[in-house]
Protein backbone atom coordinates (compact mmCIF):
# COMPACT_ATOMS: atom_id res chain seq x y z
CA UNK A 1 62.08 -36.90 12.20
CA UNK A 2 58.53 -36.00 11.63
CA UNK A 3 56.29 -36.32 14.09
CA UNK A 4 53.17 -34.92 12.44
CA UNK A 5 50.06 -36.93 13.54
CA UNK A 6 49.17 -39.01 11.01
CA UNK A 7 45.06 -38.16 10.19
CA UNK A 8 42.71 -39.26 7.92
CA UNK A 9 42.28 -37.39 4.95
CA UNK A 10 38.44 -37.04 5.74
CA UNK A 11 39.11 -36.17 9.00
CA UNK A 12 41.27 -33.09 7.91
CA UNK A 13 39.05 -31.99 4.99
CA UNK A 14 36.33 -32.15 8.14
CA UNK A 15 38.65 -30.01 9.76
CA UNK A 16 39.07 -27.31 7.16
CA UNK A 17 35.20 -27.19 6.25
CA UNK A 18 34.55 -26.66 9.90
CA UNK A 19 35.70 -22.86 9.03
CA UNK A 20 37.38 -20.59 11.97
CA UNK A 21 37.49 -22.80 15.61
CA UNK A 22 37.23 -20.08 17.67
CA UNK A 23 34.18 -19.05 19.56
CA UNK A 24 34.43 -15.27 19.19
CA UNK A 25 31.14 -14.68 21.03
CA UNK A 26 32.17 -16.83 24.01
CA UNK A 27 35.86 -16.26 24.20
CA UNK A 28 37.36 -13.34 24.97
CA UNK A 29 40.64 -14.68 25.70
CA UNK A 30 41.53 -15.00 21.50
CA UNK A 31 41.98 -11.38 21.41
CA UNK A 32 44.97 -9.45 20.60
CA UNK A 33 47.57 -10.28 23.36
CA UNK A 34 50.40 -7.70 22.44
CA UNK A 35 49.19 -4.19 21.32
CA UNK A 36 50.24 -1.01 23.41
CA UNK A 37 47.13 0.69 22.46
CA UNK A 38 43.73 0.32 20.19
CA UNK A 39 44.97 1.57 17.01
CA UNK A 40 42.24 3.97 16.10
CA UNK A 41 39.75 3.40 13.60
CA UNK A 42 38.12 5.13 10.64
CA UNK A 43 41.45 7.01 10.26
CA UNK A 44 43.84 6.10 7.87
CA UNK A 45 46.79 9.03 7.45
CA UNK A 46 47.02 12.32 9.88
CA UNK A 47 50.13 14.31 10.67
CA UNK A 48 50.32 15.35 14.33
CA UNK A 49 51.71 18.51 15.49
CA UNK A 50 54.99 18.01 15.52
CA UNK A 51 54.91 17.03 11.59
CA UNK A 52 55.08 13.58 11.70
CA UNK A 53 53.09 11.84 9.82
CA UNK A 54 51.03 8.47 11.00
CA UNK A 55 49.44 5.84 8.64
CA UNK A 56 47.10 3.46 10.21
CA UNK A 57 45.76 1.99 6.91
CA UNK A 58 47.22 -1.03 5.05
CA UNK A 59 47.19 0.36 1.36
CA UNK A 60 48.33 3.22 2.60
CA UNK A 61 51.10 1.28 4.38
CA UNK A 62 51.62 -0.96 1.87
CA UNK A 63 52.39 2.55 -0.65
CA UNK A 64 54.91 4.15 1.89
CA UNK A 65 56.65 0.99 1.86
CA UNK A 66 56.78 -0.07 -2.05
CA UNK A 67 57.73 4.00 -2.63
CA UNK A 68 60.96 4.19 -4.08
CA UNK A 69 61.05 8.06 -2.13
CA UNK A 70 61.16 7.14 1.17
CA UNK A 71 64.67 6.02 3.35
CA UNK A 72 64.65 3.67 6.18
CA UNK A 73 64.29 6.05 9.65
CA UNK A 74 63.93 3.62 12.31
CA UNK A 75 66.06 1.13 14.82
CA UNK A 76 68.16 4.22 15.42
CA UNK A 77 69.08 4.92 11.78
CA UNK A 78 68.00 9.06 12.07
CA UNK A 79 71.07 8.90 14.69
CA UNK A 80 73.19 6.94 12.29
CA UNK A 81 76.44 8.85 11.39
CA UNK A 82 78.02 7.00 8.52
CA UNK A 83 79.79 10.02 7.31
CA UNK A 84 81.90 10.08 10.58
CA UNK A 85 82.88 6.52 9.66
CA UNK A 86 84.43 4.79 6.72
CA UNK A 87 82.49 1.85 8.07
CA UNK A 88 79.35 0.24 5.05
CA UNK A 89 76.43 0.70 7.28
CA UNK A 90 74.23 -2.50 7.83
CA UNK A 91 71.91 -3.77 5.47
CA UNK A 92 68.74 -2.73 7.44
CA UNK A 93 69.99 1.05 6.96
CA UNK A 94 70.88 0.81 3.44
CA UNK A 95 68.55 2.51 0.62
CA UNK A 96 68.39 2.39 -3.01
CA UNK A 97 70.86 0.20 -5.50
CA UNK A 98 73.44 -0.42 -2.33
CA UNK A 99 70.43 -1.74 -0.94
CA UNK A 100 69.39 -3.72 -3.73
CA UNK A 101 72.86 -4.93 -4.67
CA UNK A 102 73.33 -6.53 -1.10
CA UNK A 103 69.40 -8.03 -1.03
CA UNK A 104 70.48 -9.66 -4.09
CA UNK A 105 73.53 -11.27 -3.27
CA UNK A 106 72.57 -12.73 0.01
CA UNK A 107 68.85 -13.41 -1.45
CA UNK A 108 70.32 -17.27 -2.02
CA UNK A 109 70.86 -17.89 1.88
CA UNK A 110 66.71 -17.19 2.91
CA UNK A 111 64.88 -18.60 -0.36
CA UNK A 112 62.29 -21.70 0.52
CA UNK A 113 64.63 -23.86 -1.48
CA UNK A 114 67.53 -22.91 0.58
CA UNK A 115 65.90 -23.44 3.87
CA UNK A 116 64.33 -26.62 3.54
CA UNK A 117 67.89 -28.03 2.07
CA UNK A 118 70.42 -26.50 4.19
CA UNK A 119 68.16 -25.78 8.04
CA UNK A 120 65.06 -28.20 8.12
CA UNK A 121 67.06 -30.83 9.75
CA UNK A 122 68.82 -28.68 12.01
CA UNK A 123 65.22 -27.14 12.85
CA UNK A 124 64.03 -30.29 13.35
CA UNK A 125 66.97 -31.67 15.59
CA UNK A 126 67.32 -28.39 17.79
CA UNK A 127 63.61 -28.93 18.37
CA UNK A 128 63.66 -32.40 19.10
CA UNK A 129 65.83 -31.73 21.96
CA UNK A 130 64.02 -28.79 23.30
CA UNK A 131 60.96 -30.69 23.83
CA UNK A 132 63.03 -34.42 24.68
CA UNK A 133 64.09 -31.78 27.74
CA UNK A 134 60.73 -30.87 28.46
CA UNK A 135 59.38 -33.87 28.62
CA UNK A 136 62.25 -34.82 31.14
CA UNK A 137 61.96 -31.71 33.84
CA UNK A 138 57.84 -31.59 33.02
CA UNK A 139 58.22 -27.76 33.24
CA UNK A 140 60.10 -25.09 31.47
CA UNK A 141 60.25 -21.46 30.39
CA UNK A 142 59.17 -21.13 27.00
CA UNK A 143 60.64 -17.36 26.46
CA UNK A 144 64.57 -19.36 27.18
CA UNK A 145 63.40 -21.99 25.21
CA UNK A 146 62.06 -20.52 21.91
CA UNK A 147 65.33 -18.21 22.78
CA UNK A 148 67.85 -21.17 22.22
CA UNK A 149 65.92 -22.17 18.94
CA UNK A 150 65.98 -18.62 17.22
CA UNK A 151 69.78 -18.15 18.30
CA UNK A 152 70.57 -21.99 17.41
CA UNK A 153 68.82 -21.22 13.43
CA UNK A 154 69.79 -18.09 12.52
CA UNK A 155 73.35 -18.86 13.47
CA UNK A 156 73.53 -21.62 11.31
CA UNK A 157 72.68 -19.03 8.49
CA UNK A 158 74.32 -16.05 9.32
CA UNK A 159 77.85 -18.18 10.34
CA UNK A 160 77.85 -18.10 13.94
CA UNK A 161 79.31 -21.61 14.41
CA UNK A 162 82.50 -21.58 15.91
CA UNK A 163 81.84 -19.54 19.25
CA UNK A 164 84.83 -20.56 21.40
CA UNK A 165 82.64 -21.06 24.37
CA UNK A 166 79.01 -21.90 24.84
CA UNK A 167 76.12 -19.71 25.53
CA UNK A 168 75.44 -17.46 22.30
CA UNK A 169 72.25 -17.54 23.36
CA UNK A 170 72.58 -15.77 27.06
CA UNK A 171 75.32 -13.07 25.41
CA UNK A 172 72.96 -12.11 22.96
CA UNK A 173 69.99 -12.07 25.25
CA UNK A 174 72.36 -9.64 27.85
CA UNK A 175 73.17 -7.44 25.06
CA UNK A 176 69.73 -7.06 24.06
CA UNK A 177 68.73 -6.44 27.57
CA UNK A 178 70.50 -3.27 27.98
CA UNK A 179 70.69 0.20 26.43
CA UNK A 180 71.06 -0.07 22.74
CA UNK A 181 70.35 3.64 22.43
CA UNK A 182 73.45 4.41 21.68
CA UNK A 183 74.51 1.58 19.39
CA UNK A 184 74.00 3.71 16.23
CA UNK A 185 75.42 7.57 16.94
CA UNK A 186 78.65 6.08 15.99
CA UNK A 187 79.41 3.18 13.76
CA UNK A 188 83.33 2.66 14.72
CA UNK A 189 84.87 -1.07 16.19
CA UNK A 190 85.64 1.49 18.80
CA UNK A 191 82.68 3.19 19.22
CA UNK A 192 80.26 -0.22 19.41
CA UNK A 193 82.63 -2.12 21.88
CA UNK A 194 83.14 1.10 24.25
CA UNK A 195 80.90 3.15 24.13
CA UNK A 196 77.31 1.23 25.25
CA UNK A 197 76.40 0.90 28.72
CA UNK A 198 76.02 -3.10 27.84
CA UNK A 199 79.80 -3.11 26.00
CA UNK A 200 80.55 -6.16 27.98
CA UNK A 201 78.00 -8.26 26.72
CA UNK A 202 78.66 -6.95 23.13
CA UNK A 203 82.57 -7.43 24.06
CA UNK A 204 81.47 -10.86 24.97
CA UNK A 205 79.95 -11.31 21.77
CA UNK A 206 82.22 -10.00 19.50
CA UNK A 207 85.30 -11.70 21.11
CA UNK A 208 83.79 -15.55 21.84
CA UNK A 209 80.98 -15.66 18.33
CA UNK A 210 81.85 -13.35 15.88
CA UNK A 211 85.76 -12.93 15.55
CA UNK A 212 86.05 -16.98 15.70
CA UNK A 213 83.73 -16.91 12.89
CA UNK A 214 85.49 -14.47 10.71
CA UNK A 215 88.99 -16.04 11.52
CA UNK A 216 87.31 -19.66 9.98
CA UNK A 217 86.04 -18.17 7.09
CA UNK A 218 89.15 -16.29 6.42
CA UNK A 219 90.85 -19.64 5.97
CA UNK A 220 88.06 -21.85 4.62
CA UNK A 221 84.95 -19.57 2.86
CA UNK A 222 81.29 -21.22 3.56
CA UNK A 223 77.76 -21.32 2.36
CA UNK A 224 76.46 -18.31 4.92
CA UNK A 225 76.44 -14.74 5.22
CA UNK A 226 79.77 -13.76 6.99
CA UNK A 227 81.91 -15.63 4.44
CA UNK A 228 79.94 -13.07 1.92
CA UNK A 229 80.98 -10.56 4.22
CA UNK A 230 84.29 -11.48 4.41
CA UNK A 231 84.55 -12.43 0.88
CA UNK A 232 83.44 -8.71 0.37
CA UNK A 233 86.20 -7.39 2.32
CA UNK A 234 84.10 -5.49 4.80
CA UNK A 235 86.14 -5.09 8.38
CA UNK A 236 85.73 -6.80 11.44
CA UNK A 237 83.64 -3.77 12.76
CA UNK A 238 81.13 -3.96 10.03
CA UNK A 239 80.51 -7.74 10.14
CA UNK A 240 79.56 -7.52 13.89
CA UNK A 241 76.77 -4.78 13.24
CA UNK A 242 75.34 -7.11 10.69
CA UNK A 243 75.16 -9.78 13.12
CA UNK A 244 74.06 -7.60 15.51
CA UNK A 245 71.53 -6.32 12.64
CA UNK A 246 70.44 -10.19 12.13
CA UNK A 247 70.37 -11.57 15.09
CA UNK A 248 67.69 -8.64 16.07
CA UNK A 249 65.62 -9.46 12.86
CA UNK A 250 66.35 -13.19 13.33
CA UNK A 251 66.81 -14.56 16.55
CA UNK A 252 64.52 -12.01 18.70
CA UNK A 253 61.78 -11.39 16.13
CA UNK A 254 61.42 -15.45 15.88
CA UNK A 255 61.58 -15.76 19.19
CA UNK A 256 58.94 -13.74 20.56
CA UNK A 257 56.62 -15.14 17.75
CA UNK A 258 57.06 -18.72 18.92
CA UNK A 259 55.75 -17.53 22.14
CA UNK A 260 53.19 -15.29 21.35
CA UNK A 261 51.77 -18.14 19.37
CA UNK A 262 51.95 -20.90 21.42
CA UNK A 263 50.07 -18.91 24.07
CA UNK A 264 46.57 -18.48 21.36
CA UNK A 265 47.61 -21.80 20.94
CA UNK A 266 47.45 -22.93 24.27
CA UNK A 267 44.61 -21.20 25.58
CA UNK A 268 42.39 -22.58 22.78
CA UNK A 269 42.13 -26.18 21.94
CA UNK A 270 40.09 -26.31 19.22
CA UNK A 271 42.66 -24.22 17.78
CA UNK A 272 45.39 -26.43 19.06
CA UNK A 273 43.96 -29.70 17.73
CA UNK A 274 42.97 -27.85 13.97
CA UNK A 275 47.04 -27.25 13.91
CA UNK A 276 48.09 -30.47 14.68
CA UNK A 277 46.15 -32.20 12.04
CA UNK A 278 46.40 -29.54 9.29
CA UNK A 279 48.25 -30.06 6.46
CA UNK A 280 51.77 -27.52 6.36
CA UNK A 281 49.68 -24.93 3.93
CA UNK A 282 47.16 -24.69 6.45
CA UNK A 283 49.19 -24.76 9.51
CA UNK A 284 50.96 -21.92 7.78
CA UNK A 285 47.93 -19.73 7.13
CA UNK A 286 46.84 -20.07 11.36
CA UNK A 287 50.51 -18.62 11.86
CA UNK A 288 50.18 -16.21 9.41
CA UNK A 289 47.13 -14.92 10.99
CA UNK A 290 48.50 -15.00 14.23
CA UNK A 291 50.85 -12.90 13.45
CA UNK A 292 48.95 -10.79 11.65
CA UNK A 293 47.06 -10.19 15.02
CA UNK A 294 50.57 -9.85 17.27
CA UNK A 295 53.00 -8.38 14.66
CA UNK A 296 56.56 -8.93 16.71
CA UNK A 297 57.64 -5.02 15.20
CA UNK A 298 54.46 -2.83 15.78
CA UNK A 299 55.74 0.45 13.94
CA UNK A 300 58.31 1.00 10.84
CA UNK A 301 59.50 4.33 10.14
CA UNK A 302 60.56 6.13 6.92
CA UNK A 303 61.42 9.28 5.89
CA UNK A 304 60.37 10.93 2.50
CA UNK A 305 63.47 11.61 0.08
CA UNK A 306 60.59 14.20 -1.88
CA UNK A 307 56.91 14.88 -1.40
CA UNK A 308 55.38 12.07 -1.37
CA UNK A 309 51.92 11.82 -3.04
CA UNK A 310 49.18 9.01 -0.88
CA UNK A 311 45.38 8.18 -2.04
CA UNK A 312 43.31 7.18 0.90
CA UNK A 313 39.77 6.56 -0.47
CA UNK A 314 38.80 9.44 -2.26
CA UNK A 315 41.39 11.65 -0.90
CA UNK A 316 45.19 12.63 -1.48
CA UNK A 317 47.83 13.71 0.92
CA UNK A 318 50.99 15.03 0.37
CA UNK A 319 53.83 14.22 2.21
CA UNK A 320 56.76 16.94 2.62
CA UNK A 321 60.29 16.29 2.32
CA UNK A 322 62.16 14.87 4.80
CA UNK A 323 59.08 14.37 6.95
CA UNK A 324 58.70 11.63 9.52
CA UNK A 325 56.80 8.59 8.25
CA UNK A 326 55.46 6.53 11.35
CA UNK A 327 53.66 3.12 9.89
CA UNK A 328 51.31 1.53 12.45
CA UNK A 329 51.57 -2.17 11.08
CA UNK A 330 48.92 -3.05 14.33
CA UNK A 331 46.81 -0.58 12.45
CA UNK A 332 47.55 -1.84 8.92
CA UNK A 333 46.65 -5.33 10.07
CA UNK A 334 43.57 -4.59 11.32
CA UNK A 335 42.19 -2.69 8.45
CA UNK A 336 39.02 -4.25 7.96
CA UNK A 337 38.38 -2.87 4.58
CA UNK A 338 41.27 -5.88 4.42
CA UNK A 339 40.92 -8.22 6.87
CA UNK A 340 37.20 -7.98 7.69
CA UNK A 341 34.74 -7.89 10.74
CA UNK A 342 36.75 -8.26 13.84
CA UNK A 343 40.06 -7.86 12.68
CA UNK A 344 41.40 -7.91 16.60
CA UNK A 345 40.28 -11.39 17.04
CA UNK A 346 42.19 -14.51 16.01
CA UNK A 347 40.45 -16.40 13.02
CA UNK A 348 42.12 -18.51 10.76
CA UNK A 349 39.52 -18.68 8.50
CA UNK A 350 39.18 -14.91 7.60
CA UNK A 351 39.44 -13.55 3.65
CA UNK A 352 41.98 -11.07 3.47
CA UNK A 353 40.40 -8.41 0.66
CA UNK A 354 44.27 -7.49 -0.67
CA UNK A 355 46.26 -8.71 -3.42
CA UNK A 356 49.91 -10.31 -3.42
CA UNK A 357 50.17 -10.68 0.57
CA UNK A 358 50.03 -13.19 2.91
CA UNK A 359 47.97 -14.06 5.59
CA UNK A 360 50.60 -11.92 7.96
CA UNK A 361 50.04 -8.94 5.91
CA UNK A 362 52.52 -5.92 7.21
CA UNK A 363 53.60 -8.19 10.09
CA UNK A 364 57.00 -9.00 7.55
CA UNK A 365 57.29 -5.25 6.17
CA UNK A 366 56.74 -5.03 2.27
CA UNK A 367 58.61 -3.36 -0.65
CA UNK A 368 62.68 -3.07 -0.70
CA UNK A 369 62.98 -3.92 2.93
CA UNK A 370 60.57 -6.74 3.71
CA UNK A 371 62.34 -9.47 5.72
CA UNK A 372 64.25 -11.47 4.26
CA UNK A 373 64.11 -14.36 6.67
CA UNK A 374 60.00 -14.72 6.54
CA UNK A 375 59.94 -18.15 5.48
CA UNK A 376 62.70 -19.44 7.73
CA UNK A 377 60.47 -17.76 10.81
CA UNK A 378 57.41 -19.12 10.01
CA UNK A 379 58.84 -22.87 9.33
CA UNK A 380 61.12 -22.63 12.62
CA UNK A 381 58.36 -21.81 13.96
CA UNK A 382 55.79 -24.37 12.84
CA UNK A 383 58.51 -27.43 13.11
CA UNK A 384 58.95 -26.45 16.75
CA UNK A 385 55.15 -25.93 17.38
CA UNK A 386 54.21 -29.31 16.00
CA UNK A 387 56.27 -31.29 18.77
CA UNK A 388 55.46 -29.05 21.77
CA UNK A 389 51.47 -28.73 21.08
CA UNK A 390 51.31 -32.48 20.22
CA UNK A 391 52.58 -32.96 24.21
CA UNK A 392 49.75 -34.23 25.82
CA UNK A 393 49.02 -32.37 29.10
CA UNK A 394 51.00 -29.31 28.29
CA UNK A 395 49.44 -26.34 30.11
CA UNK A 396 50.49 -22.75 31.25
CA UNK A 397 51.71 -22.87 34.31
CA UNK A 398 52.40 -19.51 34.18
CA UNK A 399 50.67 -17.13 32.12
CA UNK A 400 53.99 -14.64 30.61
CA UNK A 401 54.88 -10.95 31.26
CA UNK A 402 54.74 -8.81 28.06
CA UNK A 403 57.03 -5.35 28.15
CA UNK A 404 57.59 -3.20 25.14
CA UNK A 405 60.59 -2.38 23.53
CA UNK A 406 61.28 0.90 22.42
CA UNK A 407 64.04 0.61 19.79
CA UNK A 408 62.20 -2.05 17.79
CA UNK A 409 59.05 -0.97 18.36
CA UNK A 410 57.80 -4.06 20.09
CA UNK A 411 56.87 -7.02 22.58
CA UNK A 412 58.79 -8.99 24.75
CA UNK A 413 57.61 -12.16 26.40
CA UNK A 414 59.32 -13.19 28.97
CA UNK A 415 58.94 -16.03 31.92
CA UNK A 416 56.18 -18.21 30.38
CA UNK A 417 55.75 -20.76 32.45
CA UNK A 418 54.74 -24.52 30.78
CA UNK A 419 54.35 -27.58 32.10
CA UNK A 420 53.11 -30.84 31.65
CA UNK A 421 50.43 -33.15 34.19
């Protein structure tokens, strides 16, 4: 069910002409919510003294990341020991034609086609009863409800389906709560279910989600990614770190995004009632600049396989071997050589001065390891937006704490308070 408001066509085209609806002048609230630190400006590439090397500028991001001599070096993978381990490590730590050969066989399960036919309804009905609850208690926390959406999605596409208990949701969110430090030194069954200080939650996990999972798929194969798995023949041990692996880039990355949006959202009307009567294109483009401002993973990290040779403006750098690459996408995003005058500000309307990207520039990663799952967040996302912003007399009851989060690199947003008059 649909529930976009239905508005005149003159009214929208009104709507679009009217350029960006935020007062940048007079509101200061439509800044960046999310950043650590002021990325600094006028720099684009220096190498600190411990040789690692930091790139603030988004061609110069954008050429680290579409190299071909670079290796993924962060979520742990520097600590990764796949040698100790017959174990395939994940696909977020693969490089190179493994890499490619698994980004092309589960490419089918993440295209637009693929979404809209097999998880726009269930989008539609998980939302549908999110806000049906809202509307009943007249207050909720958004961080447990955008929580229960990301899970309830990306299940449904990686094969999550047949937990033997309830509450995928609150294991996952446990697990991720604790020290995942650890969860890479050793990539054994043995090692992930023993050896974290959170191994109960992961137990949990493992035993009521993922095993149930793999024992259906075993008998009956399905349209999702652990019947590839299985149909692969990888073990038990390395189909839960891929769901591990996915529900981090799935279920927490969409999560904090629905929230981080809904609060620019909330806190600006004008902005509000532009979304609700923008066409899907448009409605798009305000997420994709949202989260080009609040990027859910603020740094990627790669490490050069050779030197590496980077133009920035009229001069060239050369990157050692096996030197630290540290990518500051909050810098990259707010390159204004790309994005313009006050890149820190929200403003839909801005021209981004860059070629084959999106309004979200590095917010999705580029080259061999871009995210996969872009288009299912953003859509999730707006679906879910669309019924909860058309509330009328939805507020913040509760303006939400924001932490950081070492591993990943970024925000969490946690106890947002809404509720309705």
């Amino acid at each position: 069910m649909s529930i976009e408001p239905q508005t005149p066509p003159m009214a929208r085209e009104a709507a679009r002409a009217a350029g960006c609806p935020i007062d940048h002048q007079a509101q200061a609230w439509s800044h960046q919510k999310t950043a650590q630190h002021v990325e600094p400006t006028g720099i684009s590439i220096e190498c600190d003294a411990q040789g690692v090397w930091h790139i603030y500028g988004f061609n110069e991001t954008r050429a680290v990341l579409r190299s071909g001599e670079t290796r993924q070096a962060g979520f742990g993978s520097d600590t990764l020991s796949a040698t100790a381990s017959k174990m395939t490590p994940p696909i977020l730590f693969l490089d190179g034609k493994e890499h490619q050969i698994q980004r092309k066989q589960t490419a089918r399960f993440f295209t637009p086609k693929a979404v809209d036919g097999n998880y726009r309804r269930l989008m539609e009905d998980v939302a549908d009863k999110l806000i049906a609850e809202l509307r009943r208690s007249k207050q909720a926390d958004l961080s447990k409800l955008s929580r229960f959406m990301a899970v309830r999605v990306a299940s449904q596409v990686v094969g999550l389906t047949n937990s033997t208990l309830p509450g995928m949701d609150k294991r996952l969110d446990a697990f991720f709560a604790g020290d995942l430090s650890q969860l890479t030194k050793k990539l054994s069954l043995r090692a992930l279910l023993h050896t974290l200080s959170n191994q109960f939650a992961l137990s949990s996990f493992f035993m009521l989600d993922v095993k149930p999972a793999i024992k259906a798929r075993k008998w009956k194969e399905q349209d999702d990614v652990i019947s590839h798995l299985v149909a692969q023949g990888s073990s038990d041990a390395e189909i839960l770190t891929e769901c591990v692996t996915y529900a981090a880039a799935g279920m927490v990355t969409t999560r904090e995004f629905i929230c981080v949006a809904t609060w620019h959202l909330l806190e600006h009307e004008g902005l509000r009632q532009r979304y609700l009567i923008a066409s899907e294109k448009e409605r798009y483009a305000i997420l994709g600049e949202l989260l080009r401002l609040e990027p859910v993973v603020g740094n990627l990290f790669r490490r050069a396989n050779s030197e590496l040779h980077i133009s920035s403006g009229e001069q060239d750098y050369t990157i050692p071997k096996d030197a630290l690459i540290n990518l500051h996408l909050h810098g990259a995003n707010s390159d204004e050589s790309v994005t313009g005058e006050k890149p820190l500000l929200a403003c839909p309307g801005r021209e981004i001065q860059a070629n084959q990207t999106t309004e979200a520039l590095m917010s999705f990663g580029d080259g061999a390891h871009r995210c996969p799952g872009s288009y299912i967040a953003i859509q999730e996302t707006d679906l879910f937006l669309q019924r909860l912003l058309a509330i009328d007399g939805l507020y913040i009851k509760q303006a939400p704490t924001v932490t950081w989060n070492e591993l990943v690199t970024g925000y969490e947003i946690r106890n947002f308070q809404l509720a309705i008059k």
